[in-house]
N, C-alpha and C. Protein backbone atom coordinates (compact mmCIF):
# COMPACT_ATOMS: atom_id res chain seq x y z
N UNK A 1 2.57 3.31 7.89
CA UNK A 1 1.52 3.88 8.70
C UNK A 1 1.50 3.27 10.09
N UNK A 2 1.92 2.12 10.40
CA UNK A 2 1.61 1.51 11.31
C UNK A 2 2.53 1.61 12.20
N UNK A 3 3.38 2.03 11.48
CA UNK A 3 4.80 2.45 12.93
C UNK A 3 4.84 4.08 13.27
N UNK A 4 4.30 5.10 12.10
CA UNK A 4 4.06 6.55 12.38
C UNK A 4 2.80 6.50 13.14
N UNK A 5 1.39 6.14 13.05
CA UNK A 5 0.29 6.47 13.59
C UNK A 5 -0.16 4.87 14.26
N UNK A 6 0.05 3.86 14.18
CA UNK A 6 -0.40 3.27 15.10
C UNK A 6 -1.24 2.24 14.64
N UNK A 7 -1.91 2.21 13.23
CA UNK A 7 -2.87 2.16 12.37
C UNK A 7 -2.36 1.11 11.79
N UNK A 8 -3.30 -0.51 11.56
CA UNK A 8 -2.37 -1.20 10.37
C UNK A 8 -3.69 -1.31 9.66
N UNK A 9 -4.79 -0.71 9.50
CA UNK A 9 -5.70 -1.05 8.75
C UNK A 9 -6.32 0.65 8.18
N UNK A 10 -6.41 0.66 6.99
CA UNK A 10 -7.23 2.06 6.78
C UNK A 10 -7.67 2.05 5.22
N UNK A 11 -9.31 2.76 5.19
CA UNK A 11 -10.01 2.88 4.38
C UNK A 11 -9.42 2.73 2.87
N UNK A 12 -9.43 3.09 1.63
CA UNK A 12 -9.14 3.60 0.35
C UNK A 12 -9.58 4.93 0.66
N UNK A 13 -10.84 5.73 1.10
CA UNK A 13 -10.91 6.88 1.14
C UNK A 13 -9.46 7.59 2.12
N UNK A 14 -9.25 7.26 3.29
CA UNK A 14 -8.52 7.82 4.14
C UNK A 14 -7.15 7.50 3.77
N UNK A 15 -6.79 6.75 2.81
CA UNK A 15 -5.58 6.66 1.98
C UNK A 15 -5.13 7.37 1.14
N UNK A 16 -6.02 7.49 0.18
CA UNK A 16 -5.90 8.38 -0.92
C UNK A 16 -6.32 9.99 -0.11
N UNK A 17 -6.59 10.24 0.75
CA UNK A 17 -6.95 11.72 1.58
C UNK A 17 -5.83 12.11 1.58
N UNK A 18 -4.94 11.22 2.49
CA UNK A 18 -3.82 10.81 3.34
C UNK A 18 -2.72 11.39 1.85
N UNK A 19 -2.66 10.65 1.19
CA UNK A 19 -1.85 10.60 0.04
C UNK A 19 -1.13 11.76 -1.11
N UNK A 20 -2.71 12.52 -0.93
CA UNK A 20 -3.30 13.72 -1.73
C UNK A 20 -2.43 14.63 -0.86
N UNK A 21 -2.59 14.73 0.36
CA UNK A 21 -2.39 15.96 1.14
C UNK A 21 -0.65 15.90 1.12
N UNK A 22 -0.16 14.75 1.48
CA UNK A 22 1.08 14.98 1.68
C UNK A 22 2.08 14.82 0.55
N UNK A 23 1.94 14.45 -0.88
CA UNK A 23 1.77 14.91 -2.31
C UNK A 23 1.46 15.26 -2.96
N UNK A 24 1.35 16.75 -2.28
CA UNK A 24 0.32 17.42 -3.84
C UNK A 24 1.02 18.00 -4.88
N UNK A 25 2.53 17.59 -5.29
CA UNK A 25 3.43 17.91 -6.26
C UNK A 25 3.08 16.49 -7.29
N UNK A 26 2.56 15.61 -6.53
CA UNK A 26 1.99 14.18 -7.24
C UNK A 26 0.67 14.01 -7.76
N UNK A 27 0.10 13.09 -9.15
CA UNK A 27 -0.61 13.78 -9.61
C UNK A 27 -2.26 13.12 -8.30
N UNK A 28 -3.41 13.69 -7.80
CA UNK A 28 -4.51 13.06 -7.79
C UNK A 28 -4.64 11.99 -7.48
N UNK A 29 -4.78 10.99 -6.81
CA UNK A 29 -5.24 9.78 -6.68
C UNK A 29 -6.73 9.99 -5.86
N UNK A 30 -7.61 8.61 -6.60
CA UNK A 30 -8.86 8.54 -6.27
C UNK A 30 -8.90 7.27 -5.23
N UNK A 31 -9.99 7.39 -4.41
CA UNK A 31 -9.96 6.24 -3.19
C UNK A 31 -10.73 4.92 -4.48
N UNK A 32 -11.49 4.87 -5.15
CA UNK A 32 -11.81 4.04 -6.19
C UNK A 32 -11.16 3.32 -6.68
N UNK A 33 -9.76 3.78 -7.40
CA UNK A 33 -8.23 3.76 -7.99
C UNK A 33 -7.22 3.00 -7.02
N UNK A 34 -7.60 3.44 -5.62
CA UNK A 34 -6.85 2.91 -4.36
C UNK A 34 -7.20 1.27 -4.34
N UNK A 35 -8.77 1.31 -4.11
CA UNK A 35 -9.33 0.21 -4.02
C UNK A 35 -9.52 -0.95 -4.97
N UNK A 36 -9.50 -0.54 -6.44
CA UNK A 36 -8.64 -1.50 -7.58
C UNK A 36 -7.53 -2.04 -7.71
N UNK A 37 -6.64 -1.27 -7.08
CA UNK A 37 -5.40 -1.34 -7.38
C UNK A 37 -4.89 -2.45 -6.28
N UNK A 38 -5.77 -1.97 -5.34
CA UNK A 38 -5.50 -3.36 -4.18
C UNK A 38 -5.59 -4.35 -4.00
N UNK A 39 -6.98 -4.37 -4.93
CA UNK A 39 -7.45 -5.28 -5.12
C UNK A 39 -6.67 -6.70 -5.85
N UNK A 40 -6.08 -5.75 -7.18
CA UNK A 40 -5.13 -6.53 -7.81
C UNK A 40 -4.07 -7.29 -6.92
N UNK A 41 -3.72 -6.51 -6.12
CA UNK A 41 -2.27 -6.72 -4.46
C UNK A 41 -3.01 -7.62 -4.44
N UNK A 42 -4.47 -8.40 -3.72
CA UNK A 42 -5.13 -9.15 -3.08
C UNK A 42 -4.87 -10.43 -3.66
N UNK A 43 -5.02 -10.38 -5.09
CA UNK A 43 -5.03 -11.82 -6.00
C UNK A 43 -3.41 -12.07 -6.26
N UNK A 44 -2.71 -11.73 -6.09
CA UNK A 44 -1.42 -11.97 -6.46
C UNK A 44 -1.23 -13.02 -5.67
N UNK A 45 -0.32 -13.83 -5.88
CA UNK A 45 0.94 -14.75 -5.27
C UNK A 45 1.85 -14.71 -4.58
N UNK A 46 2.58 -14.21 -3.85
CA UNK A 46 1.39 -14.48 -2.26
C UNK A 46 1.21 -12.79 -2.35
N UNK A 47 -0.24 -12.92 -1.83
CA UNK A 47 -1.31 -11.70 -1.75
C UNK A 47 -0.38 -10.55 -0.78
N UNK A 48 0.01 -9.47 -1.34
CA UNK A 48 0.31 -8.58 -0.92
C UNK A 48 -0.56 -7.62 0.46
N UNK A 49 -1.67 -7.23 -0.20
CA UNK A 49 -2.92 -6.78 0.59
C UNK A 49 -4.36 -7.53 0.59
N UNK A 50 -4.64 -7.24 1.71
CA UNK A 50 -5.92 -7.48 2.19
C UNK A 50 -6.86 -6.82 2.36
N UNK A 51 -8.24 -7.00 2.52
CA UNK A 51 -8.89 -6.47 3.41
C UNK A 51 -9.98 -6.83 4.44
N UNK A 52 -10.34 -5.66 5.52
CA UNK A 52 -11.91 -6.27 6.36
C UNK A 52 -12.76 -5.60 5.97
N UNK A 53 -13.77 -6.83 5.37
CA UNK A 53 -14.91 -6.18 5.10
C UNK A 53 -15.74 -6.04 6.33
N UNK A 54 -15.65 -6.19 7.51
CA UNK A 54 -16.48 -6.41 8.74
C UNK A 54 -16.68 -5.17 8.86
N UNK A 55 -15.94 -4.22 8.47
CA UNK A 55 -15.67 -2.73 8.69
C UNK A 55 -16.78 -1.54 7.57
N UNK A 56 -17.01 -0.91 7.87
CA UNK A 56 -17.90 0.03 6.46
C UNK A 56 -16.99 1.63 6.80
N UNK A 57 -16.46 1.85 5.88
CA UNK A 57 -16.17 1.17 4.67
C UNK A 57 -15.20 -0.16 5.04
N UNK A 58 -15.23 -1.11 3.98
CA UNK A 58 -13.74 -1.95 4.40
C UNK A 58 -12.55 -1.51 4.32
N UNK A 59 -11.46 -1.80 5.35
CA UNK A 59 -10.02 -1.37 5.53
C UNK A 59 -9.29 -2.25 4.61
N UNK A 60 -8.10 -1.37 4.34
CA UNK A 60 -7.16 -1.96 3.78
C UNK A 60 -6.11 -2.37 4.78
N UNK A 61 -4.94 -3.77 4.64
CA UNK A 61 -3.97 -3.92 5.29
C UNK A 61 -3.14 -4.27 4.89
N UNK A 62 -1.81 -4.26 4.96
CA UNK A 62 -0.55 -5.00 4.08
C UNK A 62 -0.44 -6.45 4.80
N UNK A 63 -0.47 -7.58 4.25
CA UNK A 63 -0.10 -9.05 4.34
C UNK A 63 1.08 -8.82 5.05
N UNK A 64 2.21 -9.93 5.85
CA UNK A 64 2.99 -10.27 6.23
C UNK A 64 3.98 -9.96 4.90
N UNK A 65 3.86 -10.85 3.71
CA UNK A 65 4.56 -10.60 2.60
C UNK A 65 4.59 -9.08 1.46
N UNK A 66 3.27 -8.07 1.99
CA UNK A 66 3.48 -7.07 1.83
C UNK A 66 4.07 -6.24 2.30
N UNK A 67 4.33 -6.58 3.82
CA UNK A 67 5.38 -5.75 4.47
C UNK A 67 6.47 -5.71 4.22
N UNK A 68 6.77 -6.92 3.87
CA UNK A 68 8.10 -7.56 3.08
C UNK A 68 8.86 -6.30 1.97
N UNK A 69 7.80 -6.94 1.27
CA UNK A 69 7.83 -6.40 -0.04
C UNK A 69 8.09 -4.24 0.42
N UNK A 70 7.59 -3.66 0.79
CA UNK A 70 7.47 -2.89 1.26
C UNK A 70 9.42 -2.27 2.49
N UNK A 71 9.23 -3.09 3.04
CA UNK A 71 10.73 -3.19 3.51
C UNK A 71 11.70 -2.87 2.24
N UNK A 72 11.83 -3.91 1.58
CA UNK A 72 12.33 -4.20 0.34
C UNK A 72 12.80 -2.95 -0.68
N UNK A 73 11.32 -2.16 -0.87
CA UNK A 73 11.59 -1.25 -1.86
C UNK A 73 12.24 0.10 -1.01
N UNK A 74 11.48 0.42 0.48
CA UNK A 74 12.46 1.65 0.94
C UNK A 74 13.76 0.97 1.58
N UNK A 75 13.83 -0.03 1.75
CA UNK A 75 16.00 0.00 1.59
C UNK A 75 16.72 -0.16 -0.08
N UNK A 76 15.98 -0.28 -1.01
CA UNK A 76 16.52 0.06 -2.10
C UNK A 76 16.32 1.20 -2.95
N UNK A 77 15.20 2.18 -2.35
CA UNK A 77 15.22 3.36 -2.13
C UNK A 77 16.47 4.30 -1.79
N UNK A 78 16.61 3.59 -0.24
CA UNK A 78 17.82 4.18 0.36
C UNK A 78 19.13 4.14 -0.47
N UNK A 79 19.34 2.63 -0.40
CA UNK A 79 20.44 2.57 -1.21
C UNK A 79 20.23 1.78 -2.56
N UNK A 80 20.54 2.37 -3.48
CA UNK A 80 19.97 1.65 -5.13
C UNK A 80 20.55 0.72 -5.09
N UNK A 81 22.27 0.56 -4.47
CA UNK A 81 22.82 -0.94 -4.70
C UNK A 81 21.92 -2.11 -4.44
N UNK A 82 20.81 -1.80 -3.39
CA UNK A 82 20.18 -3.28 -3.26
C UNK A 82 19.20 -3.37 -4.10
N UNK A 83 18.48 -4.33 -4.32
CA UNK A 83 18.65 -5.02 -5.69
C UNK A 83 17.06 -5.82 -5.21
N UNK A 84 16.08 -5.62 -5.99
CA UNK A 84 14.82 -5.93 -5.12
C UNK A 84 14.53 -7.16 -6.38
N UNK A 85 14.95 -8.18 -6.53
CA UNK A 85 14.92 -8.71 -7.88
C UNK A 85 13.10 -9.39 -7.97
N UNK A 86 12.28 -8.86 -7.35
CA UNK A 86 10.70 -9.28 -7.41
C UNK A 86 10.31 -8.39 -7.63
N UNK A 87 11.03 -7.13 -8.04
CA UNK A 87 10.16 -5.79 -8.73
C UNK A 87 9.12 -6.11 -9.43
N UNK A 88 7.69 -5.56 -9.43
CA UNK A 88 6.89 -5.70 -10.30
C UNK A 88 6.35 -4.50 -10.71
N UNK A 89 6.89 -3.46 -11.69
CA UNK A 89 6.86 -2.13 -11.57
C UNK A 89 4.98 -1.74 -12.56
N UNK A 90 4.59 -3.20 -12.92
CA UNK A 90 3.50 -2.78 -14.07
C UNK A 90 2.27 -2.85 -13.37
């Protein structure tokens, strides 16, 4: 998001909006679902995502090491040979 629109911080609602619209062959996602799920990102080792609560609603952002991580999976996307050995697919 932050290199297409400019944006490194955005809602769970405007994510899952975001998400819905440009997969709708994919099933539903709820901004609720968004915001759990991140949550989980948040507590991990080292914390994937963040957020500001200064904000209403609070934004979501990817960590330094979520970007990482994120890098990671669309070049092994691209090419399967690479080898993301910190997959955490659960």
């Amino acid at each position: 998001m932050e290199q297409e629109a400019g944006k490194t911080q955005v809602s769970a609602g405007q994510l899952a909006a975001t998400f819905n619209k440009h997969f709708k062959q994919a099933k539903t996602i709820r901004a609720s679902n968004v915001s759990r799920d991140f949550g989980k990102l948040k507590s991990q080792k080292p914390a994937l995502t963040d957020d500001d609560n200064t904000q209403s609603p609070a934004e979501w952002f990817l960590t330094e090491a979520g970007k990482e991580k994120a890098r990671s999976l669309v070049a092994s996307a691209i090419d399967p040979s690479t080898t993301d050995t910190d997959t955490d697919e659960s």
